[in-house]
C-alpha atoms as a PDB file:
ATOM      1  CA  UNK A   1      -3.669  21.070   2.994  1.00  0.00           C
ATOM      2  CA  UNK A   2      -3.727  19.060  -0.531  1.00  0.00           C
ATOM      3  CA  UNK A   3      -0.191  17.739   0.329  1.00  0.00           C
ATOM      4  CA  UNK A   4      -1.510  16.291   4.156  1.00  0.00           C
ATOM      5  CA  UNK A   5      -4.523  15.053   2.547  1.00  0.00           C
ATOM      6  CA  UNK A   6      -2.339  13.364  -0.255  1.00  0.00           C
ATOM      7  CA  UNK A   7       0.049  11.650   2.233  1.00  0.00           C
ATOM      8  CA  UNK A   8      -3.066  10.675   4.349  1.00  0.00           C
ATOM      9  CA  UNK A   9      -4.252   8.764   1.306  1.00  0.00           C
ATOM     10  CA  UNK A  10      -0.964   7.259   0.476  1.00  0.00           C
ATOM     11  CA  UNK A  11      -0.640   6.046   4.067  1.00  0.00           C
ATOM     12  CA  UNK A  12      -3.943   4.393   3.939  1.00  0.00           C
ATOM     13  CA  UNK A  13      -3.437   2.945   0.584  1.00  0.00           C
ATOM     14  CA  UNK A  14      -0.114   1.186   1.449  1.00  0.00           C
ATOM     15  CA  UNK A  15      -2.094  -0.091   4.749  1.00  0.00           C
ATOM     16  CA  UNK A  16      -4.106  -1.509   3.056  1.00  0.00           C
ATOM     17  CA  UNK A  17      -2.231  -2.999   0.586  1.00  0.00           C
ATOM     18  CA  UNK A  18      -0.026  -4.286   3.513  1.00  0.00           C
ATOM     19  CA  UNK A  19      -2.946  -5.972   4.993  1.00  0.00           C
ATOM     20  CA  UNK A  20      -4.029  -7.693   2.067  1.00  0.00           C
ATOM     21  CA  UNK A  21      -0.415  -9.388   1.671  1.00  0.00           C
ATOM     22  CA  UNK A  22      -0.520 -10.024   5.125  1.00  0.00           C
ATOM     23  CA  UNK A  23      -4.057 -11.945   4.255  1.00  0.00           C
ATOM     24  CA  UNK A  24      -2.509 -13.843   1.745  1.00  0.00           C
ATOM     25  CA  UNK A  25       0.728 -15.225   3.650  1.00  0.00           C
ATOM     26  CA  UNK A  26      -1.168 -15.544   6.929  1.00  0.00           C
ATOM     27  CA  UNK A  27      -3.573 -18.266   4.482  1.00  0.00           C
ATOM     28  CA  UNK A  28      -0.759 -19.483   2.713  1.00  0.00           C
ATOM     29  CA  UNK A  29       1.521 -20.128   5.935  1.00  0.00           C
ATOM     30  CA  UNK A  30       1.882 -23.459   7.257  1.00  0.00           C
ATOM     31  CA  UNK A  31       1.660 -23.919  11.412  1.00  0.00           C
ATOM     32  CA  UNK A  32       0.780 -26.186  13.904  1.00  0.00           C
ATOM     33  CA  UNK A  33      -2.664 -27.372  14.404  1.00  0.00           C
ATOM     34  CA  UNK A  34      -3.755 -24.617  16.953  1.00  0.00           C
ATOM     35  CA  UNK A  35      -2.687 -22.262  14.150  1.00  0.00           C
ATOM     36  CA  UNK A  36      -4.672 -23.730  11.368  1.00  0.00           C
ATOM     37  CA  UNK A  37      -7.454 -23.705  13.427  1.00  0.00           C
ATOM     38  CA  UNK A  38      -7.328 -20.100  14.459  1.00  0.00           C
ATOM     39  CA  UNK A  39      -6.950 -19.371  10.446  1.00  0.00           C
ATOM     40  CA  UNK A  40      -9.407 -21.865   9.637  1.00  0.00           C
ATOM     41  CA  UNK A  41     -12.038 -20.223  12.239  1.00  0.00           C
ATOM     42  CA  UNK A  42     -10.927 -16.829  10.668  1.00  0.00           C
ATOM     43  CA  UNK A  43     -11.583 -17.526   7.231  1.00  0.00           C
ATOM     44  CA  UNK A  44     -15.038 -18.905   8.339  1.00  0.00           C
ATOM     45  CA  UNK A  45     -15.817 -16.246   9.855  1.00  0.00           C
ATOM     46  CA  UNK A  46     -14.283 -13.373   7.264  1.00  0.00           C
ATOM     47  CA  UNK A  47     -16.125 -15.399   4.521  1.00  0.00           C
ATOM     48  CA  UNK A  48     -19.626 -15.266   6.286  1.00  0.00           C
ATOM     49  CA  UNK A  49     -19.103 -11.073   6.822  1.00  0.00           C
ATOM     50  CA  UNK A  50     -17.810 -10.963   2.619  1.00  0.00           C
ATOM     51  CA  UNK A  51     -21.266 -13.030   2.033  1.00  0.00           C
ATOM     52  CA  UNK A  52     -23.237 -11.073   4.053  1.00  0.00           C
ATOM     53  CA  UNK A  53     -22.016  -7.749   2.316  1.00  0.00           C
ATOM     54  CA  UNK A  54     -22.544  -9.183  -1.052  1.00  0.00           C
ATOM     55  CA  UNK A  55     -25.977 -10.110  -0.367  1.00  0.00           C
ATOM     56  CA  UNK A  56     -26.492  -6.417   1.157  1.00  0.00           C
ATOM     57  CA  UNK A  57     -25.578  -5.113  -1.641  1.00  0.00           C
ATOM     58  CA  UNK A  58     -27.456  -7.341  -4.117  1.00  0.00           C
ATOM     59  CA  UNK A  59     -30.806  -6.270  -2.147  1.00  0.00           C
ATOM     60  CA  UNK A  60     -29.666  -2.351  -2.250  1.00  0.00           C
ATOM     61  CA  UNK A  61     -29.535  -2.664  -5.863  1.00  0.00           C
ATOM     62  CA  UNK A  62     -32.805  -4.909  -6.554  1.00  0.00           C
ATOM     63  CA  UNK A  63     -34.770  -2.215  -4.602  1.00  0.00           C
ATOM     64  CA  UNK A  64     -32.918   0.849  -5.641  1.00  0.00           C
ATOM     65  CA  UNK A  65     -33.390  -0.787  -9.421  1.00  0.00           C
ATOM     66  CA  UNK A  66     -29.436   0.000 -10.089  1.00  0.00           C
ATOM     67  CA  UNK A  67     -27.161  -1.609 -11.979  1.00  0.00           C
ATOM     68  CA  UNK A  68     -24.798  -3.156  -9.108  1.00  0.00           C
ATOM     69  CA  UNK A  69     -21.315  -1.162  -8.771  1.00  0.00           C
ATOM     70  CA  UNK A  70     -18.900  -2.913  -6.879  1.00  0.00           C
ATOM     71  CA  UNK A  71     -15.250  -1.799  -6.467  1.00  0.00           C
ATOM     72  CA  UNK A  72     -12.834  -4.746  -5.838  1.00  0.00           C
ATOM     73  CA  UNK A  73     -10.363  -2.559  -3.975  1.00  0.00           C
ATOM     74  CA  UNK A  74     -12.785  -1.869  -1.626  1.00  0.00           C
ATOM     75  CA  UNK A  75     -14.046  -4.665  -1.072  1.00  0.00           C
ATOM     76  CA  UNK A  76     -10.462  -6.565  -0.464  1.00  0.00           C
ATOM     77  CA  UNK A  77      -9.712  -3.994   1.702  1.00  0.00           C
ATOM     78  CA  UNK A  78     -12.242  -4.315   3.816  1.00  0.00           C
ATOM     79  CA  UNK A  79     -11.977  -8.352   3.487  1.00  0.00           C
ATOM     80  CA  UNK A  80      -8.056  -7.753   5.118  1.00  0.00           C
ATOM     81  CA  UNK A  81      -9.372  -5.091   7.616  1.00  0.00           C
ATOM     82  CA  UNK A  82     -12.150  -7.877   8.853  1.00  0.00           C
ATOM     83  CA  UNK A  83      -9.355 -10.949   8.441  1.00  0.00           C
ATOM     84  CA  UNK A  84      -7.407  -9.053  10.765  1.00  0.00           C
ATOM     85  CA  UNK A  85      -9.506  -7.951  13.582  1.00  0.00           C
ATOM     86  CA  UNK A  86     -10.719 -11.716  13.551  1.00  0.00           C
ATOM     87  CA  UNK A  87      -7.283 -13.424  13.515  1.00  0.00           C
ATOM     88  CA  UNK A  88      -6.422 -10.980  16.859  1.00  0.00           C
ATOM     89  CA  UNK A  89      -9.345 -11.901  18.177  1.00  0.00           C
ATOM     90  CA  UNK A  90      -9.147 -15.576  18.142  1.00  0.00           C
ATOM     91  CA  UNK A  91      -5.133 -15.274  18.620  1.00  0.00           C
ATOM     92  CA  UNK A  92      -6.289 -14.012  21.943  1.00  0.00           C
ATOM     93  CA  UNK A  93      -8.649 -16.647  22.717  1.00  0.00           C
ATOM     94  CA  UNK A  94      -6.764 -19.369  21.529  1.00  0.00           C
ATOM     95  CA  UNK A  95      -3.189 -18.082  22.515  1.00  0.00           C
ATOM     96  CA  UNK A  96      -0.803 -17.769  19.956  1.00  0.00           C
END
């Protein structure tokens, strides 16, 4: 069971550390215009969810009267899981 459960995190862990490089090349990439536009509409949108969550979590710890706790792994991770389900979306629209 501990050796499943260990491999299970592993697997995750290298996901996500796959997505996040795919994140940064995807940014760092140069394309044609339809393709900067798709990763231009993607960052817009992956920035306005990364906002959003920041600014839940500010209010959770003004009215909880906390000290804020934010872990940066998590939070890129799920940065590269929302990048990603955005960029496939709007690959789809816009056909790349």
């Amino acid at each position: 069971m501990e050796n499943v459960l260990l491999a299970t995190f592993g697997a995750v862990l290298l996901l996500m550390i796959g997505l996040d490089a795919f994140m940064i090349i995807s940014l760092i990439r140069t394309g044609d215009e339809r393709q900067k536009m798709i990763v231009w509409k993607t960052s817009s949108f992956t920035l306005l969810i990364v906002v959003g969550a920041f600014v839940v979590d500010i209010v959770e710890s003004i009215v909880k009267m906390e000290a804020m706790l934010v872990n940066p792994f998590v939070k890129l991770s799920v940065t590269a899981m929302t990048y990603f389900i955005v960029l496939l979306y709007y690959k789809k629209k816009y056909g790349d």
